[in-house]
PDB file of N, CA and C in Angstrom:
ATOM      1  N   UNK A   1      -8.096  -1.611  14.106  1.00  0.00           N
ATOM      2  CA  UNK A   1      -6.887  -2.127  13.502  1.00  0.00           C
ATOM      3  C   UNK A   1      -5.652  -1.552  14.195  1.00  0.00           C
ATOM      4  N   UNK A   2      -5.939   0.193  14.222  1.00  0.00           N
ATOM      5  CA  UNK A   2      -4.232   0.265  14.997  1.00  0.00           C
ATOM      6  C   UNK A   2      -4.625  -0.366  16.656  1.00  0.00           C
ATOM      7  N   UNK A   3      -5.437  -0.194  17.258  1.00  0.00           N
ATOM      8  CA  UNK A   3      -5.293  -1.025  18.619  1.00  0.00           C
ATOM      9  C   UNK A   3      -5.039  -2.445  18.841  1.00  0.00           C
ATOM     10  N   UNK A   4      -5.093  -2.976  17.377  1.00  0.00           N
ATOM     11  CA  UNK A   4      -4.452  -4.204  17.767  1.00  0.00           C
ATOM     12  C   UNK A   4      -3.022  -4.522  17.016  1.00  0.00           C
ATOM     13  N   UNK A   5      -2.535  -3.450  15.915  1.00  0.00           N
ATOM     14  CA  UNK A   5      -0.937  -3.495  15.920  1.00  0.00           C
ATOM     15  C   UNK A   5      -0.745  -2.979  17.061  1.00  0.00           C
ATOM     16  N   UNK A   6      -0.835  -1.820  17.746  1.00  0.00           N
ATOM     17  CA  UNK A   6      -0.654  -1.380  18.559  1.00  0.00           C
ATOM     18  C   UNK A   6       0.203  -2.437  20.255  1.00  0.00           C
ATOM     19  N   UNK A   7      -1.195  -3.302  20.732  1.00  0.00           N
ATOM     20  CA  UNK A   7      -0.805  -4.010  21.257  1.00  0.00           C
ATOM     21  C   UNK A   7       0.102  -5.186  20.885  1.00  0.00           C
ATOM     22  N   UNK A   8      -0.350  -5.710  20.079  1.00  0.00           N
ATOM     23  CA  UNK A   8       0.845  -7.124  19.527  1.00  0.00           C
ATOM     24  C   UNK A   8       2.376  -6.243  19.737  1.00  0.00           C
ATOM     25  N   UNK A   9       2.425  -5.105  18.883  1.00  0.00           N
ATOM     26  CA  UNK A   9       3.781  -4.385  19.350  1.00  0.00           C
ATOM     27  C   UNK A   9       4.274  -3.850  20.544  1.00  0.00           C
ATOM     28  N   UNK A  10       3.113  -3.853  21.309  1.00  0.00           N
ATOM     29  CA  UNK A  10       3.676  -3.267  22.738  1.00  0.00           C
ATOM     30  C   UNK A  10       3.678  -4.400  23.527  1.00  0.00           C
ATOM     31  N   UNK A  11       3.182  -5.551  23.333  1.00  0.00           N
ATOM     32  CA  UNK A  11       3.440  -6.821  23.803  1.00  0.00           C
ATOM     33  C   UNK A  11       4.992  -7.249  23.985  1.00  0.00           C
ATOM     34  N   UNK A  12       5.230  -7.239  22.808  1.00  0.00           N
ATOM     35  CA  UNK A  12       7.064  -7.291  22.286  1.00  0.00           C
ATOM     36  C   UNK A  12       7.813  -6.536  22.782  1.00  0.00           C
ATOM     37  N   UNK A  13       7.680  -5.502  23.177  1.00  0.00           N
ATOM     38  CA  UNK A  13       8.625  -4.196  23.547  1.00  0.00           C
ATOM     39  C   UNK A  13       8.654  -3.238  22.046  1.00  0.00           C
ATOM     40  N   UNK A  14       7.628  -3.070  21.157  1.00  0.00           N
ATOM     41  CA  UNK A  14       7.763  -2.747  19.983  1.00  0.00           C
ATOM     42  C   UNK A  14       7.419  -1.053  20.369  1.00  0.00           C
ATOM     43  N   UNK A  15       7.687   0.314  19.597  1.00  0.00           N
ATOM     44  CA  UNK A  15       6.956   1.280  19.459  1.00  0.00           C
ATOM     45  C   UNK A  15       6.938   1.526  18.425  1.00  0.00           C
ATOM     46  N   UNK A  16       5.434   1.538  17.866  1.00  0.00           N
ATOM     47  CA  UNK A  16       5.199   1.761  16.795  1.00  0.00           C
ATOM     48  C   UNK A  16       4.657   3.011  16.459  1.00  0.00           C
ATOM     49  N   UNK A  17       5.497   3.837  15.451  1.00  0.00           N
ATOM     50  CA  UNK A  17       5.053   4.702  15.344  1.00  0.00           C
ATOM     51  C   UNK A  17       5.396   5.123  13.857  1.00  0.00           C
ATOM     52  N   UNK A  18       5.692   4.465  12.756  1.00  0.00           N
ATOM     53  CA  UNK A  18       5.965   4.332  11.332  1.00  0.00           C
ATOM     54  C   UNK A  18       5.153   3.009  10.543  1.00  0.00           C
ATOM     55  N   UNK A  19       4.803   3.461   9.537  1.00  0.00           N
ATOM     56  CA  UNK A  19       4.618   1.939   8.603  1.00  0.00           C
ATOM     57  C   UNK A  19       5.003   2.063   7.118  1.00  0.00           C
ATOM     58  N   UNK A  20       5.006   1.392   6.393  1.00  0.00           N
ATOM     59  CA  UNK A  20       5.088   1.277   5.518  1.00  0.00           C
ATOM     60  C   UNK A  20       3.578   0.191   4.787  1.00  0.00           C
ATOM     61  N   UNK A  21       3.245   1.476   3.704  1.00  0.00           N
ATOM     62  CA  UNK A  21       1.728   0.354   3.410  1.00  0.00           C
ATOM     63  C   UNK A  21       1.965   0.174   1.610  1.00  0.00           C
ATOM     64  N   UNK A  22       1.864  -0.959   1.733  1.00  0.00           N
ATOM     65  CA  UNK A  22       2.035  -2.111   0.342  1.00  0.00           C
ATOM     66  C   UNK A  22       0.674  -2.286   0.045  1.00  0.00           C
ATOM     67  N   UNK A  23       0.753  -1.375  -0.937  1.00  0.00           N
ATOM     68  CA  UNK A  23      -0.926  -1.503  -1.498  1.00  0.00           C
ATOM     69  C   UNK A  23      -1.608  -2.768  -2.307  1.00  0.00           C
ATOM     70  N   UNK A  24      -0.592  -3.323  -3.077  1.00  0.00           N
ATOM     71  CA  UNK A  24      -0.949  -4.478  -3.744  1.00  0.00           C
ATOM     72  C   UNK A  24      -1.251  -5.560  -2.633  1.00  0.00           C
ATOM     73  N   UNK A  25      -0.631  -5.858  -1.207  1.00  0.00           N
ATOM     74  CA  UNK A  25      -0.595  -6.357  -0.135  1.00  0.00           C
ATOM     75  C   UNK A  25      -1.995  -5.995   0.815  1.00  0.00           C
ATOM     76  N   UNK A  26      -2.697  -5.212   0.517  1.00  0.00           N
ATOM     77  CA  UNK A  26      -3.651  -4.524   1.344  1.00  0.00           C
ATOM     78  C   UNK A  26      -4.906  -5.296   0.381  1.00  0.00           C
ATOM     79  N   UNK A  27      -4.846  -4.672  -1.355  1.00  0.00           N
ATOM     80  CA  UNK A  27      -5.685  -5.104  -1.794  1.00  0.00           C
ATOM     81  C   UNK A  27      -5.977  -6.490  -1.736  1.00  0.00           C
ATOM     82  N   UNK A  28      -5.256  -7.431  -1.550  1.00  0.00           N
ATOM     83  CA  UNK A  28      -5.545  -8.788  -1.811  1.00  0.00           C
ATOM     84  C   UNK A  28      -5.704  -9.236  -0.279  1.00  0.00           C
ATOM     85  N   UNK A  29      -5.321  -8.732   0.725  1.00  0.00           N
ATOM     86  CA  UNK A  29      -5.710  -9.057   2.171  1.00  0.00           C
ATOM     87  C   UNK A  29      -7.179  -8.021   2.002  1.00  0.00           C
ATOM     88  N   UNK A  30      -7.557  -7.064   1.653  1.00  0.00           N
ATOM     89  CA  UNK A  30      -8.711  -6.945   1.928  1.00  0.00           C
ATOM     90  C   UNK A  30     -10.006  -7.775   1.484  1.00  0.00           C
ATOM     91  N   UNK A  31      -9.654  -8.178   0.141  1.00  0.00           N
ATOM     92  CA  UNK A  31     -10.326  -8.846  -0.424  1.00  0.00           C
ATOM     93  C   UNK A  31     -10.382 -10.286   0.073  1.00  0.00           C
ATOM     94  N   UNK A  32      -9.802 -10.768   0.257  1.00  0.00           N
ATOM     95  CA  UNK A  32      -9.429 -12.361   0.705  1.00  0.00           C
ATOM     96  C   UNK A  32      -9.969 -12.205   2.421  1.00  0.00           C
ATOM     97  N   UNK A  33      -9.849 -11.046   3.348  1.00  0.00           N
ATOM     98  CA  UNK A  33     -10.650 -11.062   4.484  1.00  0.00           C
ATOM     99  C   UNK A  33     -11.635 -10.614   4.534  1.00  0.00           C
ATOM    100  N   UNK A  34     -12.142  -9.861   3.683  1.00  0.00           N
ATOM    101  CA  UNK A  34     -13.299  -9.068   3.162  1.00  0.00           C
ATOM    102  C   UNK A  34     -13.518  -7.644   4.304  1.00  0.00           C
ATOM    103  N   UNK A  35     -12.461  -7.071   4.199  1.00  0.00           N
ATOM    104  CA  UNK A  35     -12.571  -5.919   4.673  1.00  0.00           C
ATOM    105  C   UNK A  35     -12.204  -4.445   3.634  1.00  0.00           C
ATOM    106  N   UNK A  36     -13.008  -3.458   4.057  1.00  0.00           N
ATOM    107  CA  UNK A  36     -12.721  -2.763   3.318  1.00  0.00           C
ATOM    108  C   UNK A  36     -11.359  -1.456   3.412  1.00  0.00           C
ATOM    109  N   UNK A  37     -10.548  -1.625   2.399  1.00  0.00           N
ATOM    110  CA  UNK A  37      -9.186  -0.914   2.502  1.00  0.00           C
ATOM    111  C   UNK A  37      -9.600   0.041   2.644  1.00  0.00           C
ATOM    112  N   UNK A  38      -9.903   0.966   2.562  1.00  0.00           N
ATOM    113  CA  UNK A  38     -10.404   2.593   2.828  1.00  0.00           C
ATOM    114  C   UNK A  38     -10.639   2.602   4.309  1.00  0.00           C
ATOM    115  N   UNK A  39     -10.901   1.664   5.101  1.00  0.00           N
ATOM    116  CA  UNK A  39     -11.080   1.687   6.155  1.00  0.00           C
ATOM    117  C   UNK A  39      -9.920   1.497   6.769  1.00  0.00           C
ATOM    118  N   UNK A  40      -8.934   0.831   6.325  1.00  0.00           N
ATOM    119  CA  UNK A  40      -7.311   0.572   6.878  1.00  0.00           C
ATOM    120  C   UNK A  40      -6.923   2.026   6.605  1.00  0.00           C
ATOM    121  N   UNK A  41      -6.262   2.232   5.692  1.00  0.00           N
ATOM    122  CA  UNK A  41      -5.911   3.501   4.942  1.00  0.00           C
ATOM    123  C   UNK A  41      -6.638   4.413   6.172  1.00  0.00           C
ATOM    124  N   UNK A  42      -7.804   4.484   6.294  1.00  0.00           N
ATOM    125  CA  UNK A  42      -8.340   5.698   7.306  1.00  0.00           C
ATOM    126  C   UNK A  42      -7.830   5.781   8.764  1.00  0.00           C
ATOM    127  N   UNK A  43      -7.592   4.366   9.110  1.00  0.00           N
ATOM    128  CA  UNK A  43      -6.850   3.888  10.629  1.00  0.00           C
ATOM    129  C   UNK A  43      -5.496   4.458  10.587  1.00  0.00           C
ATOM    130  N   UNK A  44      -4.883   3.924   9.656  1.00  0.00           N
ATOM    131  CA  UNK A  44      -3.272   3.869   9.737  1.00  0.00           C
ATOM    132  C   UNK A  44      -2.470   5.113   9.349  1.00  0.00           C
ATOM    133  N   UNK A  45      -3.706   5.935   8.585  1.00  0.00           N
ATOM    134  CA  UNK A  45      -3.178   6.972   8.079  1.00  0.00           C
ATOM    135  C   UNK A  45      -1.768   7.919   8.638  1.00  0.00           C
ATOM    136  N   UNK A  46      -2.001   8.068   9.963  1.00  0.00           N
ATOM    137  CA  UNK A  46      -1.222   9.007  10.699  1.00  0.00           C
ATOM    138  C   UNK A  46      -0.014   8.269  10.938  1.00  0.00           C
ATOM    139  N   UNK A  47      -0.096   6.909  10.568  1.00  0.00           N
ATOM    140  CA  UNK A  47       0.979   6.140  10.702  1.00  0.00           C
ATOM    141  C   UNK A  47       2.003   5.963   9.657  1.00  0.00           C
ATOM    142  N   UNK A  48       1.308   6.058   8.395  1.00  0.00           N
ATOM    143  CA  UNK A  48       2.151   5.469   7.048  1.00  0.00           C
ATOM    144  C   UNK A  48       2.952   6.732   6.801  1.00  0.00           C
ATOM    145  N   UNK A  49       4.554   6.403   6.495  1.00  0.00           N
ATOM    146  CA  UNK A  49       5.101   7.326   6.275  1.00  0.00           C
ATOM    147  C   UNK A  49       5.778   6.832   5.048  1.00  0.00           C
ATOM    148  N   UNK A  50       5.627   5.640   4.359  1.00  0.00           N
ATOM    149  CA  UNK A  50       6.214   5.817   2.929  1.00  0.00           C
ATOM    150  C   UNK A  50       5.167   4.738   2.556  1.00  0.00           C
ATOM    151  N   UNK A  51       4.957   4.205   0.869  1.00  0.00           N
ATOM    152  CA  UNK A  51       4.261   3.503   0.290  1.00  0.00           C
ATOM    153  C   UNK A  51       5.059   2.920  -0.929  1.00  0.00           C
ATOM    154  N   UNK A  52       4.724   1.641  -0.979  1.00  0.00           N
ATOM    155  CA  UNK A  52       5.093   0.732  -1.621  1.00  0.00           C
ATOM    156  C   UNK A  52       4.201   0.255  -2.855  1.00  0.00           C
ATOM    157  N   UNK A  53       3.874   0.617  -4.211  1.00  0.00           N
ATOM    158  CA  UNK A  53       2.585   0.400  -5.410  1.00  0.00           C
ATOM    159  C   UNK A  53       3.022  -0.503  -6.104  1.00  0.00           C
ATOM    160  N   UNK A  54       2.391  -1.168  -6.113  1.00  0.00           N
ATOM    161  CA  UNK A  54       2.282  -2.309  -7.579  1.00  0.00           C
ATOM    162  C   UNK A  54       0.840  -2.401  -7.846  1.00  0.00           C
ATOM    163  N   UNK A  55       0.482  -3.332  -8.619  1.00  0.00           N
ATOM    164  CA  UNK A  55      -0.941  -3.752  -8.451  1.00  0.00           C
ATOM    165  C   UNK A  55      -1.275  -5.206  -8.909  1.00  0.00           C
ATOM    166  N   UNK A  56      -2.463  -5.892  -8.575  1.00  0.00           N
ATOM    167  CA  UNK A  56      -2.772  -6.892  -8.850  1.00  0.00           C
ATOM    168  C   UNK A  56      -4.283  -6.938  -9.350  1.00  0.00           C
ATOM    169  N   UNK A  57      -4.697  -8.240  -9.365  1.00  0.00           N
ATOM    170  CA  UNK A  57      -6.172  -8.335  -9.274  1.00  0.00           C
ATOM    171  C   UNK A  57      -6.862  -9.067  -7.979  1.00  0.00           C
ATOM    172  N   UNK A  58      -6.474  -8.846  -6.855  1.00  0.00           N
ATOM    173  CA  UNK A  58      -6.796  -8.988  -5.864  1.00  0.00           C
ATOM    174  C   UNK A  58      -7.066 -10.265  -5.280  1.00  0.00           C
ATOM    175  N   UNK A  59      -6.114 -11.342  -6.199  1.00  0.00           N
ATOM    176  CA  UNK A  59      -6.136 -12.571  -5.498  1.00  0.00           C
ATOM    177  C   UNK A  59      -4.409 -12.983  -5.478  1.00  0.00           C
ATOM    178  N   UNK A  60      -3.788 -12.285  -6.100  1.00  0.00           N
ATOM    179  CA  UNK A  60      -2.347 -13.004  -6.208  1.00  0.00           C
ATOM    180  C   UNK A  60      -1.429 -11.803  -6.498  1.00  0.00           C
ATOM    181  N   UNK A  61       0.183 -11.767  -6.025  1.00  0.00           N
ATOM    182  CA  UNK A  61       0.465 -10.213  -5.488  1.00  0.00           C
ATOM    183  C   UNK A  61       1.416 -10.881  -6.906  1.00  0.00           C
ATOM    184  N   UNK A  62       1.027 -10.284  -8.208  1.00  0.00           N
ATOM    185  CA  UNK A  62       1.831 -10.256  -9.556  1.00  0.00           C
ATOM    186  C   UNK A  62       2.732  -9.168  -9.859  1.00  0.00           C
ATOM    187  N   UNK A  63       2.775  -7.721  -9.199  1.00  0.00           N
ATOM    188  CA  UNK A  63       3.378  -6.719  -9.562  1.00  0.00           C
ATOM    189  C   UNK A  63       3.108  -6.602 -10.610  1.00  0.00           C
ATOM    190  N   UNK A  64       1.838  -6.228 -11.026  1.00  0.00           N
ATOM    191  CA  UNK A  64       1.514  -5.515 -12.821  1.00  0.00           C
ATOM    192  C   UNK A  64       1.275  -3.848 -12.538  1.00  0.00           C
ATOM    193  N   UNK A  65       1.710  -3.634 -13.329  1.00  0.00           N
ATOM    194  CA  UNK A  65       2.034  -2.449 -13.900  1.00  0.00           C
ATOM    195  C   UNK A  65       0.650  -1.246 -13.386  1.00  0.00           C
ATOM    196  N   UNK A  66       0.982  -0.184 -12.872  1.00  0.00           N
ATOM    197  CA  UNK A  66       0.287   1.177 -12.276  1.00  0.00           C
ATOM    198  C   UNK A  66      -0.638   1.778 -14.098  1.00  0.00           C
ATOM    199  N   UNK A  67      -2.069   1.714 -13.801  1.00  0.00           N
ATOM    200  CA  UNK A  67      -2.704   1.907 -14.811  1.00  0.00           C
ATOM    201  C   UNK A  67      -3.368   2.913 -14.757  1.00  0.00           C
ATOM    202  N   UNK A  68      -4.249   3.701 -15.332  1.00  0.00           N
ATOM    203  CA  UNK A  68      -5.213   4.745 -15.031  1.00  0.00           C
ATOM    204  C   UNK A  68      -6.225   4.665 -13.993  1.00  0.00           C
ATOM    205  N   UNK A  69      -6.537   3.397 -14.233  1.00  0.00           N
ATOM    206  CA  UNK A  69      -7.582   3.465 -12.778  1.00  0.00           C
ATOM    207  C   UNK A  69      -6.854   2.311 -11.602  1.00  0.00           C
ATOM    208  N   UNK A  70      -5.990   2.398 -11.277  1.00  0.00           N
ATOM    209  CA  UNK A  70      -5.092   2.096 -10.216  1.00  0.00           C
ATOM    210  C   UNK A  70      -5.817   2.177  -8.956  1.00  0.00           C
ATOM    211  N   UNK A  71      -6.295   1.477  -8.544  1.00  0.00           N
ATOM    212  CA  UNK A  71      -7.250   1.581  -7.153  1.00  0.00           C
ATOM    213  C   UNK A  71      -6.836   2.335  -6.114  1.00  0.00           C
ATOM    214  N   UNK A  72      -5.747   2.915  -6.060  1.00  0.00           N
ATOM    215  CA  UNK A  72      -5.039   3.726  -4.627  1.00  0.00           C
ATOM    216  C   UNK A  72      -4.555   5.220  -5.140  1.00  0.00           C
ATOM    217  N   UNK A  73      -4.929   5.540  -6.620  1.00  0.00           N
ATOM    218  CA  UNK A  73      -4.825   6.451  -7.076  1.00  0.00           C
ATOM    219  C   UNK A  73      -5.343   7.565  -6.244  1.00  0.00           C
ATOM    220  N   UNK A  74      -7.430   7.700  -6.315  1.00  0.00           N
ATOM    221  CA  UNK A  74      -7.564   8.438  -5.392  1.00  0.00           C
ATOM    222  C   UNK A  74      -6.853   9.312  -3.899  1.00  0.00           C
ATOM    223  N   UNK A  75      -6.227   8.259  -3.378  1.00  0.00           N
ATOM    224  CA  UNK A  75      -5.627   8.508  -1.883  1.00  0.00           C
ATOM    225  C   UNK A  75      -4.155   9.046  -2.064  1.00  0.00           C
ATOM    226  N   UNK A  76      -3.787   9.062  -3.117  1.00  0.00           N
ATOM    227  CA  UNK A  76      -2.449   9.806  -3.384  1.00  0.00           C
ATOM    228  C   UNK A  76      -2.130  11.043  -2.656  1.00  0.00           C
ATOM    229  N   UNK A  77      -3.450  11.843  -3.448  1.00  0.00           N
ATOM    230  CA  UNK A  77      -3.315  12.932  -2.377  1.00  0.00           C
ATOM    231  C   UNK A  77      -3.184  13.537  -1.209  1.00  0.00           C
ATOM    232  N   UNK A  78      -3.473  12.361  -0.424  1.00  0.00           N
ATOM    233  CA  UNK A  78      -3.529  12.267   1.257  1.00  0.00           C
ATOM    234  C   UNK A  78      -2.084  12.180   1.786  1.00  0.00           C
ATOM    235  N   UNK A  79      -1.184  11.740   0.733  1.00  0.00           N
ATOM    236  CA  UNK A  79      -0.089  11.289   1.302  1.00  0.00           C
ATOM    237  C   UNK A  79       1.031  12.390   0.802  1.00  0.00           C
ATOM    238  N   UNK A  80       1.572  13.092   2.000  1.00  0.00           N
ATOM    239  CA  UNK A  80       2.718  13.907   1.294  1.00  0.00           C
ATOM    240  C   UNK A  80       4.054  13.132   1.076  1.00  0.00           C
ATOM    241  N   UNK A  81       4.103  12.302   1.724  1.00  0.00           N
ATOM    242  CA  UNK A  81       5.639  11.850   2.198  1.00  0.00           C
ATOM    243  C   UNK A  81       6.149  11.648   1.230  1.00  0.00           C
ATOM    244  N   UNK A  82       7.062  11.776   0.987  1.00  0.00           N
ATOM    245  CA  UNK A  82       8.359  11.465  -0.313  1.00  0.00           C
ATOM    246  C   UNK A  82       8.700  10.247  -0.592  1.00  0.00           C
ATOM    247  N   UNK A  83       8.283   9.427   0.159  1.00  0.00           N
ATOM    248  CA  UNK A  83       8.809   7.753   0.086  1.00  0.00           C
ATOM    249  C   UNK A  83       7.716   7.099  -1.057  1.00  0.00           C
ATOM    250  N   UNK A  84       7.953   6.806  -1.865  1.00  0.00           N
ATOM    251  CA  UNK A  84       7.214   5.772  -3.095  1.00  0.00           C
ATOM    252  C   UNK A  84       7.785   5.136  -3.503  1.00  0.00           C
ATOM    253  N   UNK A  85       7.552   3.529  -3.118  1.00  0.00           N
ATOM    254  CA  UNK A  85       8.430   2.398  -3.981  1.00  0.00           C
ATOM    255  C   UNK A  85       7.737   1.887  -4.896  1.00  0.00           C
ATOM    256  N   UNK A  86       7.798   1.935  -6.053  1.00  0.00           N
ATOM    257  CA  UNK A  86       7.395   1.161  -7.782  1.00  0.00           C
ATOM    258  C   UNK A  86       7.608   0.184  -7.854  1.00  0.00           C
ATOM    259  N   UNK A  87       6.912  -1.071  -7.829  1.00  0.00           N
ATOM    260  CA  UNK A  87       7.830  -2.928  -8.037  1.00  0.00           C
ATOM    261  C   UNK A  87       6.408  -3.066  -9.175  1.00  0.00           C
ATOM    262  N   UNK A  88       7.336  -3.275  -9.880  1.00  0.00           N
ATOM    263  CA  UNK A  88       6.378  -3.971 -11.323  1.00  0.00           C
ATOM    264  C   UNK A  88       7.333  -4.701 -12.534  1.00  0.00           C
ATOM    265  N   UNK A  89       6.639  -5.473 -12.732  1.00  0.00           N
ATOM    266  CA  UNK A  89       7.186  -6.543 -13.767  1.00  0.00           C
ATOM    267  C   UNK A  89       7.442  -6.039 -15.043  1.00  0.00           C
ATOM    268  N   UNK A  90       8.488  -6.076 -15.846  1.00  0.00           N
ATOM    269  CA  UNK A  90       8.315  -6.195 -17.045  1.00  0.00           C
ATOM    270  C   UNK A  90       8.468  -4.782 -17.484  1.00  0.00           C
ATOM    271  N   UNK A  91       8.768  -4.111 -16.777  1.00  0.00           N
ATOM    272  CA  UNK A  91       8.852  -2.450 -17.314  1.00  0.00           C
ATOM    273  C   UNK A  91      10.290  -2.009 -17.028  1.00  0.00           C
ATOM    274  N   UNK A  92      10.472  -0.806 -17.950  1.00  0.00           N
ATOM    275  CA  UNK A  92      11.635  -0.425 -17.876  1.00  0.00           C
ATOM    276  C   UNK A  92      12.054   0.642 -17.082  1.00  0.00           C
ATOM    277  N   UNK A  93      13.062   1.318 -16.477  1.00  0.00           N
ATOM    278  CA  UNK A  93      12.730   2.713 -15.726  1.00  0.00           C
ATOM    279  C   UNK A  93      12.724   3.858 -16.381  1.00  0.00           C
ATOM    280  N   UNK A  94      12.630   3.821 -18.173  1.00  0.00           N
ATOM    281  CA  UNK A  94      12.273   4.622 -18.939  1.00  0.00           C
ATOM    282  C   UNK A  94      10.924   4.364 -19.262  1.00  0.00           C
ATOM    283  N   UNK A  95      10.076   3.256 -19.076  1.00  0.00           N
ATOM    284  CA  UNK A  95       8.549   3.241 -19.067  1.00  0.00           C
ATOM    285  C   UNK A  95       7.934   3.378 -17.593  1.00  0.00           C
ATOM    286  N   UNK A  96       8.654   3.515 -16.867  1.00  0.00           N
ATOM    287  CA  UNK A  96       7.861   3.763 -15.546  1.00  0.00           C
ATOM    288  C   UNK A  96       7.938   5.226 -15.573  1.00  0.00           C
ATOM    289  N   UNK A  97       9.062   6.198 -15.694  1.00  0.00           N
ATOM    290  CA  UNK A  97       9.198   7.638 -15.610  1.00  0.00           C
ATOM    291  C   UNK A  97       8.126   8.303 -16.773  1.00  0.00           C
ATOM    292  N   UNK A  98       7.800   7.476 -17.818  1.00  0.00           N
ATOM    293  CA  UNK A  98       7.042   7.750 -18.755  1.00  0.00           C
ATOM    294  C   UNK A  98       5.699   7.591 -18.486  1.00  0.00           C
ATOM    295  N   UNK A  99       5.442   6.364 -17.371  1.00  0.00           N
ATOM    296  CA  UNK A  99       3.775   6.104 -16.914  1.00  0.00           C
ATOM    297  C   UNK A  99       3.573   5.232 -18.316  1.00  0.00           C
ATOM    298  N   UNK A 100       4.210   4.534 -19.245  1.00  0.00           N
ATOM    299  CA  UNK A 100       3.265   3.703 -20.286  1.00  0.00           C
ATOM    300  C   UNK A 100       3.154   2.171 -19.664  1.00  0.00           C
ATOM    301  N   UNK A 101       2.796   1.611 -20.098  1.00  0.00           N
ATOM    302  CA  UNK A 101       2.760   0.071 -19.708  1.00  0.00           C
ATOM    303  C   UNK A 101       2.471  -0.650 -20.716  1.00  0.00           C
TER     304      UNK A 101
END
């Protein structure tokens, strides 16, 4: 996977050396290509320097709400970077700081 962002961007005159990974965007491209995200996530790792969470059910990108078993939960830990963007429907930024849904 990065050898072929890699090239498409160096094709362009691109250097890539940042990403940004949209997890709700990952889950439903993994699923819909049938690849497994843990395996992206493992590629790109050294690359992603902020993250973008919502969640779905892996066919349509709805922005529902971050739950207990949040599929990207696990990998949190992997990520130090300070960058986390929250997009979810229907919540307030006194129920997001709270975690209810």
């Amino acid at each position: 996977m990065v050898k072929a962002i890699t090239k498409i961007g160096n094709s362009q005159g691109i250097i890539f050396d940042s990403a940004l990974l949209d997890t709700a965007h990952l889950k439903i491209s993994a699923k819909t290509l049938e690849f497994p995200p843990e395996q992206f996530i493992k590629d790109l790792h050294p690359f992603i320097k902020a993250l973008h969470h919502s969640d779905n059910d892996g066919c349509r990108d709805s922005n529902q709400p971050l739950q207990d078993d949040y599929w990207f939960l696990p990998w949190m830990r992997e990520f130090k970077t300070p960058y986390h963007v929250i997009e979810v429907n229907n919540l307030s930024v006194e129920q997001i700081r709270a975690g209810s849904a």
